[in-house]
C-alpha atoms as a PDB file:
ATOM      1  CA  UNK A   1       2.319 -18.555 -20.370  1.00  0.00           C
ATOM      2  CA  UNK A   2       0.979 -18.310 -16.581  1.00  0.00           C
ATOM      3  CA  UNK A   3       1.825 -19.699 -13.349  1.00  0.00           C
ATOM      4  CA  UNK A   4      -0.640 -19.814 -11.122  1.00  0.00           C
ATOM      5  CA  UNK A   5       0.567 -21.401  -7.734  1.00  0.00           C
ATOM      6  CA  UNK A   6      -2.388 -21.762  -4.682  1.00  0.00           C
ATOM      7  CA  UNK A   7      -1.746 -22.366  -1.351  1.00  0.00           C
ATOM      8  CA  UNK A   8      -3.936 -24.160   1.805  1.00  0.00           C
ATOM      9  CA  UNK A   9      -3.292 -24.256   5.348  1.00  0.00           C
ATOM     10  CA  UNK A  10      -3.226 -28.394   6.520  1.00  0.00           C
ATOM     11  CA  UNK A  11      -3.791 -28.246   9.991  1.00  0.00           C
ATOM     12  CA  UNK A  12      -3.590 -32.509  10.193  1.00  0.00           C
ATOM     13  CA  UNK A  13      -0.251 -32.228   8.204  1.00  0.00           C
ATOM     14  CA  UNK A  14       0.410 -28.653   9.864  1.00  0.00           C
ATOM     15  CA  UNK A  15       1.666 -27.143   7.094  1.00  0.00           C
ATOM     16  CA  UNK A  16       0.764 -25.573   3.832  1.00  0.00           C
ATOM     17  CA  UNK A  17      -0.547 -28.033   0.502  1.00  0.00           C
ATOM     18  CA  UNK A  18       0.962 -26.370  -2.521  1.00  0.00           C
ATOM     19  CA  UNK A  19      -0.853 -26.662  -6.455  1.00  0.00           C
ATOM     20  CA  UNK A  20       0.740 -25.289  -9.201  1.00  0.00           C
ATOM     21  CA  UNK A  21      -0.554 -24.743 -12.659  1.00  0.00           C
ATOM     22  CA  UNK A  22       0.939 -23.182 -15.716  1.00  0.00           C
ATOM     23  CA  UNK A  23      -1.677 -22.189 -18.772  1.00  0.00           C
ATOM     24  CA  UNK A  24       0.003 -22.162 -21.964  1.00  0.00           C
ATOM     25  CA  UNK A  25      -1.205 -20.231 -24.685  1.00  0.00           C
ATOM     26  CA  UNK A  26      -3.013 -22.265 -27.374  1.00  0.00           C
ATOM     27  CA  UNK A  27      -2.175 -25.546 -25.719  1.00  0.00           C
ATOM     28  CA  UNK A  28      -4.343 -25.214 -22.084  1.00  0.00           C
ATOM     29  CA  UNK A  29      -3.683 -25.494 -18.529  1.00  0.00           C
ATOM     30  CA  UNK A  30      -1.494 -28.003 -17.056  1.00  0.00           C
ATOM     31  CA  UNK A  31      -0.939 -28.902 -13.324  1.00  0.00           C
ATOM     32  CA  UNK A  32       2.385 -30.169 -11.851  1.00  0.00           C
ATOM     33  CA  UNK A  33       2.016 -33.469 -10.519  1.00  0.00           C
ATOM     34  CA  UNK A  34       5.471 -33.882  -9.199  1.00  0.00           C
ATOM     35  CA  UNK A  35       9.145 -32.877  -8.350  1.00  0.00           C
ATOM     36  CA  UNK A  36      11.376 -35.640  -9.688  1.00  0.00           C
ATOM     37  CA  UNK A  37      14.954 -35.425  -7.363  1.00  0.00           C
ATOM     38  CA  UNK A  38      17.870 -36.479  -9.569  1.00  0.00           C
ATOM     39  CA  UNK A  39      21.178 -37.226  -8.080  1.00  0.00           C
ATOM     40  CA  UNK A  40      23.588 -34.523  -8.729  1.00  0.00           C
ATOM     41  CA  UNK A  41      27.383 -34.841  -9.523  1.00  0.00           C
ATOM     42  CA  UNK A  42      30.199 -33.613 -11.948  1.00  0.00           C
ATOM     43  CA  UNK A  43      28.801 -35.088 -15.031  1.00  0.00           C
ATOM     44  CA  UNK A  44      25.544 -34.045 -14.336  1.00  0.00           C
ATOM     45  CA  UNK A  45      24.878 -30.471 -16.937  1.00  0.00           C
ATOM     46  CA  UNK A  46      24.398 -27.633 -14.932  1.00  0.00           C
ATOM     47  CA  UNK A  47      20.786 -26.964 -16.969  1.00  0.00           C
ATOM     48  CA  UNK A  48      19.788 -30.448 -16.293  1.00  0.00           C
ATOM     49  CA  UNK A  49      16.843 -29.674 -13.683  1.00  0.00           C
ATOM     50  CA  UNK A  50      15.964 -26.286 -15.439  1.00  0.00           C
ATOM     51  CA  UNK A  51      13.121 -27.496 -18.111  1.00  0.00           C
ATOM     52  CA  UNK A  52      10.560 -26.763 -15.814  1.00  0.00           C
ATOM     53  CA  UNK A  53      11.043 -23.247 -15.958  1.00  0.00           C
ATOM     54  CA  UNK A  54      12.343 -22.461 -20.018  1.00  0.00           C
ATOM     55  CA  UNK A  55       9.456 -21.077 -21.620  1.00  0.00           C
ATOM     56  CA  UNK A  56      10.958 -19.702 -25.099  1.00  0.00           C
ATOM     57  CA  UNK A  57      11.346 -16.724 -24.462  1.00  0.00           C
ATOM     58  CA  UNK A  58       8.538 -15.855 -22.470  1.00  0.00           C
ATOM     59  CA  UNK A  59      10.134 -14.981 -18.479  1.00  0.00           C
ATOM     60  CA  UNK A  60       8.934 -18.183 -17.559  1.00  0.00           C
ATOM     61  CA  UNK A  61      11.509 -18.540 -14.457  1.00  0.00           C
ATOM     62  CA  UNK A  62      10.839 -15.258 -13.485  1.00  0.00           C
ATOM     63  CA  UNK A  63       6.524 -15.445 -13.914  1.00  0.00           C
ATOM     64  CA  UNK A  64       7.121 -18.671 -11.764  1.00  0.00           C
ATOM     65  CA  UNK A  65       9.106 -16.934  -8.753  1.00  0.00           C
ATOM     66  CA  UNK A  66       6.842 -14.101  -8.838  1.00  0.00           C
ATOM     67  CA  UNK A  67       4.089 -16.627  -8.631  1.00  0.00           C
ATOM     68  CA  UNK A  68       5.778 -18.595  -5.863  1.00  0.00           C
ATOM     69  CA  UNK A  69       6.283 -15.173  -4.001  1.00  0.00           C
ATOM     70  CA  UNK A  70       2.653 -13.847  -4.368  1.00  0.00           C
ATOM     71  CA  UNK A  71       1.371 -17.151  -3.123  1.00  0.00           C
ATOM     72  CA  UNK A  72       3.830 -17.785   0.083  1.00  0.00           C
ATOM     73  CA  UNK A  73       2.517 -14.194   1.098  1.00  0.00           C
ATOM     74  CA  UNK A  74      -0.660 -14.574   0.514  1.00  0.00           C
ATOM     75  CA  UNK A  75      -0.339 -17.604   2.865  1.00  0.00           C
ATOM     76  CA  UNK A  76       1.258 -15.585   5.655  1.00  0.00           C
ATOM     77  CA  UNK A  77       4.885 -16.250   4.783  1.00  0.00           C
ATOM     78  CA  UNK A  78       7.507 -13.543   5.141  1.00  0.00           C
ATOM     79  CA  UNK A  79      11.191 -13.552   3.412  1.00  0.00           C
ATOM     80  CA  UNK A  80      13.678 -14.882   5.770  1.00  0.00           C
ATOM     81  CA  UNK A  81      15.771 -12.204   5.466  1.00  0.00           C
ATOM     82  CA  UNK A  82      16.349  -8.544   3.779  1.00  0.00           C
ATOM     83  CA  UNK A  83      12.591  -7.091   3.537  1.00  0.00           C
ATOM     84  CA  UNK A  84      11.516  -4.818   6.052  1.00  0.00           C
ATOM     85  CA  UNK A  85       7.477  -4.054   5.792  1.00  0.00           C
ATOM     86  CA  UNK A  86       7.280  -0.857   3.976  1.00  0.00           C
ATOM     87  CA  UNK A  87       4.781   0.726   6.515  1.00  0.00           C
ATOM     88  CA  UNK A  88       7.593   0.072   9.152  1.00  0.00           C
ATOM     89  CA  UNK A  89      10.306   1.512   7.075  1.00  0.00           C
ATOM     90  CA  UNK A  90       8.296   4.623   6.026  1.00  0.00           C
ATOM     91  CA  UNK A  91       6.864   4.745   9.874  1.00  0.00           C
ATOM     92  CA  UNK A  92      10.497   5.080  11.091  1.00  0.00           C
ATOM     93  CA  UNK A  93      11.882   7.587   8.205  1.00  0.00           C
ATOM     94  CA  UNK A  94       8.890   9.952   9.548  1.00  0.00           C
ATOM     95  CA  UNK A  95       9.742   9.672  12.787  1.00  0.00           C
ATOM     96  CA  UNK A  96      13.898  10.384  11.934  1.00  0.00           C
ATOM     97  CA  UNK A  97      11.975  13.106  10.120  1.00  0.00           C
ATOM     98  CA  UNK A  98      10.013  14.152  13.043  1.00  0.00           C
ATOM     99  CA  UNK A  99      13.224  13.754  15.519  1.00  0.00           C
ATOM    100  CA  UNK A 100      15.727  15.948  12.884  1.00  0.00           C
ATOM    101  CA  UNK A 101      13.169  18.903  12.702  1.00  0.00           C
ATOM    102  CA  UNK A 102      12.997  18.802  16.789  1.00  0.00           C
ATOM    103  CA  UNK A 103      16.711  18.878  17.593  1.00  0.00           C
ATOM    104  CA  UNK A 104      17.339  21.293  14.211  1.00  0.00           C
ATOM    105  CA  UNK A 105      14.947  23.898  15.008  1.00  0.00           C
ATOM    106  CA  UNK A 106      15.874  23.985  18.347  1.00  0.00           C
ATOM    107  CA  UNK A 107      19.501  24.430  17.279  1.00  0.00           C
ATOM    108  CA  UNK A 108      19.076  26.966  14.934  1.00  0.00           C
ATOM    109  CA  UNK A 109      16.820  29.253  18.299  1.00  0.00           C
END
């Protein structure tokens, strides 16, 4: 099983359309026509909205997410929170690099 999940840019709607497929082996392709919203309360079963994602087996929650992921960047998107860039990060560990080796050296003179 694959998600595939594409992205486009609606500049009259100004934001992004959103298609998902999933391909399932020996069975085809299928494309998600719709979120259904339930109402949630106690009796409701905590697994109750899951289906979507159960896959036997087969990661299907996590191929999704990863899916999800690789298309909101694709489209520009960044994570709220907790992700730096990793060209900043390792920019800025070369430079505390650079900056140790100055004061050290001239320490150890």
């Amino acid at each position: 099983m694959t998600w595939r999940i594409y992205t486009q840019w609606t500049p009259m709607w100004r934001d992004f359309a959103v298609a998902i497929e999933r391909d399932v082996r020996g069975e085809g392709t299928f494309l998600v026509t719709e979120f259904r919203m339930s109402p949630l309360d106690q009796s409701t079963p905590m697994d109750a909205g899951w289906e979507l994602f159960r896959s036997r087996g087969e990661d299907g929650g996590r191929q999704f997410l990863q899916a999800a992921l690789d298309a909101a960047w694709a489209a520009g998107l960044r994570p709220s929170q907790g992700v730096e860039e990793a060209g900043a990060l390792t920019a800025t560990r070369a430079h505390l690099a650079d900056m140790q080796r100055l004061v050290f050296d001239r320490m150890v003179k």
